[in-house]
Protein backbone atom coordinates (compact mmCIF):
# COMPACT_ATOMS: atom_id res chain seq x y z
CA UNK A 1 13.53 10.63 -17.75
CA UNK A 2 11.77 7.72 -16.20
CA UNK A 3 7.92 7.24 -15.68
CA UNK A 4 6.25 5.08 -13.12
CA UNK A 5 2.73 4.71 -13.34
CA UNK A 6 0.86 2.56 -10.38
CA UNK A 7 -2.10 0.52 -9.91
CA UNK A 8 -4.05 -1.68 -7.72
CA UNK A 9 -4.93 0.48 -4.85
CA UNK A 10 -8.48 0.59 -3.57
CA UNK A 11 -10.58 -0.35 -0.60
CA UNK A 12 -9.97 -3.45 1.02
CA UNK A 13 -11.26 -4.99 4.63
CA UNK A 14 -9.09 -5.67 6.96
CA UNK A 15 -7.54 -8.74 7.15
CA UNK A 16 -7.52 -8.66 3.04
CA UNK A 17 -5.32 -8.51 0.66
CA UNK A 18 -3.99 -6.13 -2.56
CA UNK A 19 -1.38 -6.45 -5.29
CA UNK A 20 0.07 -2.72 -6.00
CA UNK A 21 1.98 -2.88 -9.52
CA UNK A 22 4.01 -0.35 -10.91
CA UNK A 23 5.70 0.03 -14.44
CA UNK A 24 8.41 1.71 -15.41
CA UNK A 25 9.21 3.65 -18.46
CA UNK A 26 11.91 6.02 -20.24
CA UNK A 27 15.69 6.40 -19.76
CA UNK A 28 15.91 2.81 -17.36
CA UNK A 29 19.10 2.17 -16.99
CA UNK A 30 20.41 -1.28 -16.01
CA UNK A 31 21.08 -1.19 -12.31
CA UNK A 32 18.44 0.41 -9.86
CA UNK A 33 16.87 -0.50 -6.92
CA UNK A 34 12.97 -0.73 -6.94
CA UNK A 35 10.71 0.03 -3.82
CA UNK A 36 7.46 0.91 -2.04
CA UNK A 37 6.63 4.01 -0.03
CA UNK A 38 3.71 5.17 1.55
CA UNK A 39 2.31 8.26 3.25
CA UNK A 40 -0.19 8.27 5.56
CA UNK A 41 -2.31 11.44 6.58
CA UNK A 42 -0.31 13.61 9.00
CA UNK A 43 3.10 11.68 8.77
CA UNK A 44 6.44 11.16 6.81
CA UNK A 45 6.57 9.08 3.60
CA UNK A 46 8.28 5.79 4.66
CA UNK A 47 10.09 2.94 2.97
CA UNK A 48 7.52 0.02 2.91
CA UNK A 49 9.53 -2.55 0.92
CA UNK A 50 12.38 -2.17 -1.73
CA UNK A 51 14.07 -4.80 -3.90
CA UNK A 52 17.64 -4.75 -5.66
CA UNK A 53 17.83 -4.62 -9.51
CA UNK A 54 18.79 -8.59 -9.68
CA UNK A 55 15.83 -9.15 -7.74
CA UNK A 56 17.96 -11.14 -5.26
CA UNK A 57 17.81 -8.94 -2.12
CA UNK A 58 14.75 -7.32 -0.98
CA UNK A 59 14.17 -5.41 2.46
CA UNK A 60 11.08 -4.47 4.37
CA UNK A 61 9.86 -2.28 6.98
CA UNK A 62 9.15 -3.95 10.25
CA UNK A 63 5.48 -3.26 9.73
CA UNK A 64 5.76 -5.49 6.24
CA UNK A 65 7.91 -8.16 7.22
CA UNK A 66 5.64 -11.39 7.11
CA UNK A 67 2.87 -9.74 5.65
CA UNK A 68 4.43 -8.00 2.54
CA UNK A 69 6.01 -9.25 -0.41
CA UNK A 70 8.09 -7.39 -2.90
CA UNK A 71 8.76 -9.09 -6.09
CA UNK A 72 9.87 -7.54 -9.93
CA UNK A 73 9.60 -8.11 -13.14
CA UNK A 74 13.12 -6.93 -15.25
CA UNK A 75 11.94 -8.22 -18.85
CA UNK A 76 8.76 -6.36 -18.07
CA UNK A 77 9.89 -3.45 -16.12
CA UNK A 78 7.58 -3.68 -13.25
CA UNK A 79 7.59 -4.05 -9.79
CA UNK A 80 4.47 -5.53 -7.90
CA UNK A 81 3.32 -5.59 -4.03
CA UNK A 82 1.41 -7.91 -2.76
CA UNK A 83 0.21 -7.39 0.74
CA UNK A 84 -2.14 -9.99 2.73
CA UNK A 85 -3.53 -9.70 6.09
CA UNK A 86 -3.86 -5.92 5.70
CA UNK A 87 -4.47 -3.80 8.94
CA UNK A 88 -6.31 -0.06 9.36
CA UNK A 89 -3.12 1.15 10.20
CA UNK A 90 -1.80 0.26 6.36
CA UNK A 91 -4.61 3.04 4.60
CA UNK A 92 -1.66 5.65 3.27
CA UNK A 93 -0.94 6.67 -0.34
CA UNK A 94 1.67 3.78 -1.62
CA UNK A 95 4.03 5.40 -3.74
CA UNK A 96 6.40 3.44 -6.41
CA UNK A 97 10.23 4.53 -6.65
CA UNK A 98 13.02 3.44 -8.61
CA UNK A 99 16.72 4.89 -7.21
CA UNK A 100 19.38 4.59 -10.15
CA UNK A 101 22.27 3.81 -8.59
CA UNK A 102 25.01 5.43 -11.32
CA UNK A 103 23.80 8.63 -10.20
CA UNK A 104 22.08 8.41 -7.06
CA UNK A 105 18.80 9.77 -8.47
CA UNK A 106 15.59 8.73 -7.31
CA UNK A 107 12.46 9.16 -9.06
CA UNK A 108 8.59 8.63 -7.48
CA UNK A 109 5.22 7.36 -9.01
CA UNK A 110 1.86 9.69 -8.85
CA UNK A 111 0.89 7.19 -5.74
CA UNK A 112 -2.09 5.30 -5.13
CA UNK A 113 -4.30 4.95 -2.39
CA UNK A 114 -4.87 2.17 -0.54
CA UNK A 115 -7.72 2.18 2.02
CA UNK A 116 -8.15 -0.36 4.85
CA UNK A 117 -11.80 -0.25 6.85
CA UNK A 118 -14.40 -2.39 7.46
């Protein structure tokens, strides 16, 4: 089994920024991809960012690119965030995944929320 516990979220103007961190825990296995998703009130969960286990490829969502930044951590396990220049349109619970990529299987963090309003 594998545990992901985030933090980081919270209430943020916009045009400010938030690191979201996540660590992993349990069964890792070398080899797994590492990503952000996020569900907003009313719509589908949707990639925001992900980031190969090497750390040399990352991709974003259209809505990230230039504003997001995906980086990780392998000695620590983690996986961090950092978004700048945050918009209203952003608020939506960011969740934390790691896919393991022997077996396809894909497993989510609890989520946090992240809140943009003036």
């Amino acid at each position: 089994q594998v545990q992901l516990v985030e933090s980081g979220g919270g209430l943020v103007q916009p045009g400010g920024s938030l690191i979201l961190n996540c660590a992993a825990s349990g069964s890792l296995l070398s080899g797994n991809t590492m990503g952000w998703y996020r569900q907003a009130p009313g719509k589908e969960r949707e990639l925001v960012a992900e980031i190969s286990s090497g750390g040399g490829n990352t991709r974003y969502a259209d809505s990230a690119k230039g504003r997001f930044t995906i980086s990780r951590d392998n000695a620590k396990n983690t996986v961090s965030l950092q978004m700048n220049s945050l918009k209203p349109e952003d608020t939506a619970v960011y969740y934390c995944s790691l896919l393991v990529i022997l077996n396809m299987r894909r497993y989510w963090g609890q989520g946090t929320q992240v809140t943009v309003s003036s």
